[in-house]
N, C-alpha and C. Protein backbone atom coordinates (compact mmCIF):
# COMPACT_ATOMS: atom_id res chain seq x y z
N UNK A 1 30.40 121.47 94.68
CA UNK A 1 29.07 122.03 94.54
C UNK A 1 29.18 123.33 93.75
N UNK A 2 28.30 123.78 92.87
CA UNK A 2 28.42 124.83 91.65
C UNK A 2 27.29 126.04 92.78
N UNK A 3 28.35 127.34 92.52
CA UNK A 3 27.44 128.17 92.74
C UNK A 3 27.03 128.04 94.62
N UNK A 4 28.28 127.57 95.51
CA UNK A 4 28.05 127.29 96.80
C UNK A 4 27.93 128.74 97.79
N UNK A 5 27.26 128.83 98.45
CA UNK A 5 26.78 130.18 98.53
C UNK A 5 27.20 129.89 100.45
N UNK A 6 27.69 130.76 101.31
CA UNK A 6 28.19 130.68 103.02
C UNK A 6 27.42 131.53 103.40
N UNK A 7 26.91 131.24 104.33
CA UNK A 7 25.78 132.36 105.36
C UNK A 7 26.77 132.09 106.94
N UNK A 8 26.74 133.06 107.59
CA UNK A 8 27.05 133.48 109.22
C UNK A 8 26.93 132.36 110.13
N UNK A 9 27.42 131.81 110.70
CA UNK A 9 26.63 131.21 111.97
C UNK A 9 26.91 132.12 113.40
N UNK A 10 25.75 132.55 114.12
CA UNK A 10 25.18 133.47 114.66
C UNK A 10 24.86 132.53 116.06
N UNK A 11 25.51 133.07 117.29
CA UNK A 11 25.39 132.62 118.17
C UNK A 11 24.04 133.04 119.04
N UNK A 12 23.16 131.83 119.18
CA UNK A 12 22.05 132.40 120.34
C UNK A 12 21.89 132.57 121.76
N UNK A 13 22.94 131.66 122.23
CA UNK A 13 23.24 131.72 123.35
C UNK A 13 24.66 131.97 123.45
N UNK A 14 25.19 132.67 124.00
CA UNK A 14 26.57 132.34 124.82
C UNK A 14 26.82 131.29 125.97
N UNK A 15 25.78 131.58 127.12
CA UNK A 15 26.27 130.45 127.75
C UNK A 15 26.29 128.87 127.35
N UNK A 16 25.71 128.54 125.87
CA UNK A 16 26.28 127.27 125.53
C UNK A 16 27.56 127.29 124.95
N UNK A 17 28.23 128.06 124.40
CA UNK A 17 29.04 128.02 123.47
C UNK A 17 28.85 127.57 122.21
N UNK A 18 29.63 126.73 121.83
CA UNK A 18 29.50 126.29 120.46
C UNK A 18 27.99 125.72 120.01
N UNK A 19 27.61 125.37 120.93
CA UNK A 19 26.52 124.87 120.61
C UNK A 19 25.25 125.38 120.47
N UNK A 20 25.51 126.73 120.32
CA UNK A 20 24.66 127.65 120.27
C UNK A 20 24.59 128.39 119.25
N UNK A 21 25.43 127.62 118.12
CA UNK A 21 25.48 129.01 116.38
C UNK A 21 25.01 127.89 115.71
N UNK A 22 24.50 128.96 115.02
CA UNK A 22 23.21 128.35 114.42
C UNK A 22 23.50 129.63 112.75
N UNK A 23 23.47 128.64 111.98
CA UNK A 23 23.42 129.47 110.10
C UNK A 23 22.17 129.98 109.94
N UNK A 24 22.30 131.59 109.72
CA UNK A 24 21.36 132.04 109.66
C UNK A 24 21.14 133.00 107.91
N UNK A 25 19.80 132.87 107.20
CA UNK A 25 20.10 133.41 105.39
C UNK A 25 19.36 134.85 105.83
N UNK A 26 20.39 136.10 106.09
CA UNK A 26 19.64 137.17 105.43
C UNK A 26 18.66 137.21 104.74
N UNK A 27 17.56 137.97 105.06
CA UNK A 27 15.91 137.81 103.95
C UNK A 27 15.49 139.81 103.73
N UNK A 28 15.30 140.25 102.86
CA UNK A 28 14.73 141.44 102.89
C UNK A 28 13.20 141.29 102.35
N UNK A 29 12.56 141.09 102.75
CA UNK A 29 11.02 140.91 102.22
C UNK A 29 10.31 142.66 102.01
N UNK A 30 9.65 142.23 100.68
CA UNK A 30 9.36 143.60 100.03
C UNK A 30 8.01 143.49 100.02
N UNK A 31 6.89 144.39 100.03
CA UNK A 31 6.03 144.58 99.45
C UNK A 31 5.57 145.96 98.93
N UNK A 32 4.58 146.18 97.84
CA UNK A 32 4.78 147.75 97.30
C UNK A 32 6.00 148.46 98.16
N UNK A 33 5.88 149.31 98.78
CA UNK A 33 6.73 150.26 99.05
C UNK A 33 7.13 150.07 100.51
N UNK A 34 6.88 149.22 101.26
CA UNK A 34 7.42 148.61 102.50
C UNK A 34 8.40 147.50 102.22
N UNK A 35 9.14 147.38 103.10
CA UNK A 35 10.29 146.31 103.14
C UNK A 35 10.58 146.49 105.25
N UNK A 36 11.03 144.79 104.73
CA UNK A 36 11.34 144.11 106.12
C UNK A 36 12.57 143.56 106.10
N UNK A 37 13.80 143.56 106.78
CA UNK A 37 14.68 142.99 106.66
C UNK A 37 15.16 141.94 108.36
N UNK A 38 15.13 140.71 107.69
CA UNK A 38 15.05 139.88 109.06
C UNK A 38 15.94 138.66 108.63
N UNK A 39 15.98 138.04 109.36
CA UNK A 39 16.66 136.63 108.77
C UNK A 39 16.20 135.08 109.38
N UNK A 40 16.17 134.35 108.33
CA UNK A 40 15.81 132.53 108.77
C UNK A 40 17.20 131.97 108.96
N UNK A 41 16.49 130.48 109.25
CA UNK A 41 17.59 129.56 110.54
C UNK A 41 17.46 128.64 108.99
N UNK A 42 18.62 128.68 108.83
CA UNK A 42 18.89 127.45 107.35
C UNK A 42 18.95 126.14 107.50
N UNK A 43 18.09 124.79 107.66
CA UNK A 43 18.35 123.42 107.54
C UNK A 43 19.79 123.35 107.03
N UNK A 44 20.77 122.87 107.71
CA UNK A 44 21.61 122.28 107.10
C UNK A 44 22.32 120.70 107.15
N UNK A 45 21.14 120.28 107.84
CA UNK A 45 21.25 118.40 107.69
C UNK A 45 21.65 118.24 106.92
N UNK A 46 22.30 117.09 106.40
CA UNK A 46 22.73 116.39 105.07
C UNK A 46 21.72 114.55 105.72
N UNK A 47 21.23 114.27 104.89
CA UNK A 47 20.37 113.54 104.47
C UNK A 47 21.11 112.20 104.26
């Protein structure tokens, strides 16, 4: 894959363990002179 880009997987729970990280994409959302920095949960099904 060209240009393959790795994001975190970020645990939400502990008491599941593994089954609880989940890939999450850094987002900084801007507007005029405010900014938000938060992050989304990335689909990563394969189809």
């Amino acid at each position: 894959m060209r240009n393959a880009e790795q994001y975190p997987f970020v645990s939400a729970d502990v008491a599941l363990g593994e089954a609880s990280f989940r890939p999450y994409l850094p987002l900084t959302l801007i507007y005029q002179r405010s900014s938000v920095t938060t992050s989304g949960l990335l689909d990563t099904e394969q189809a």
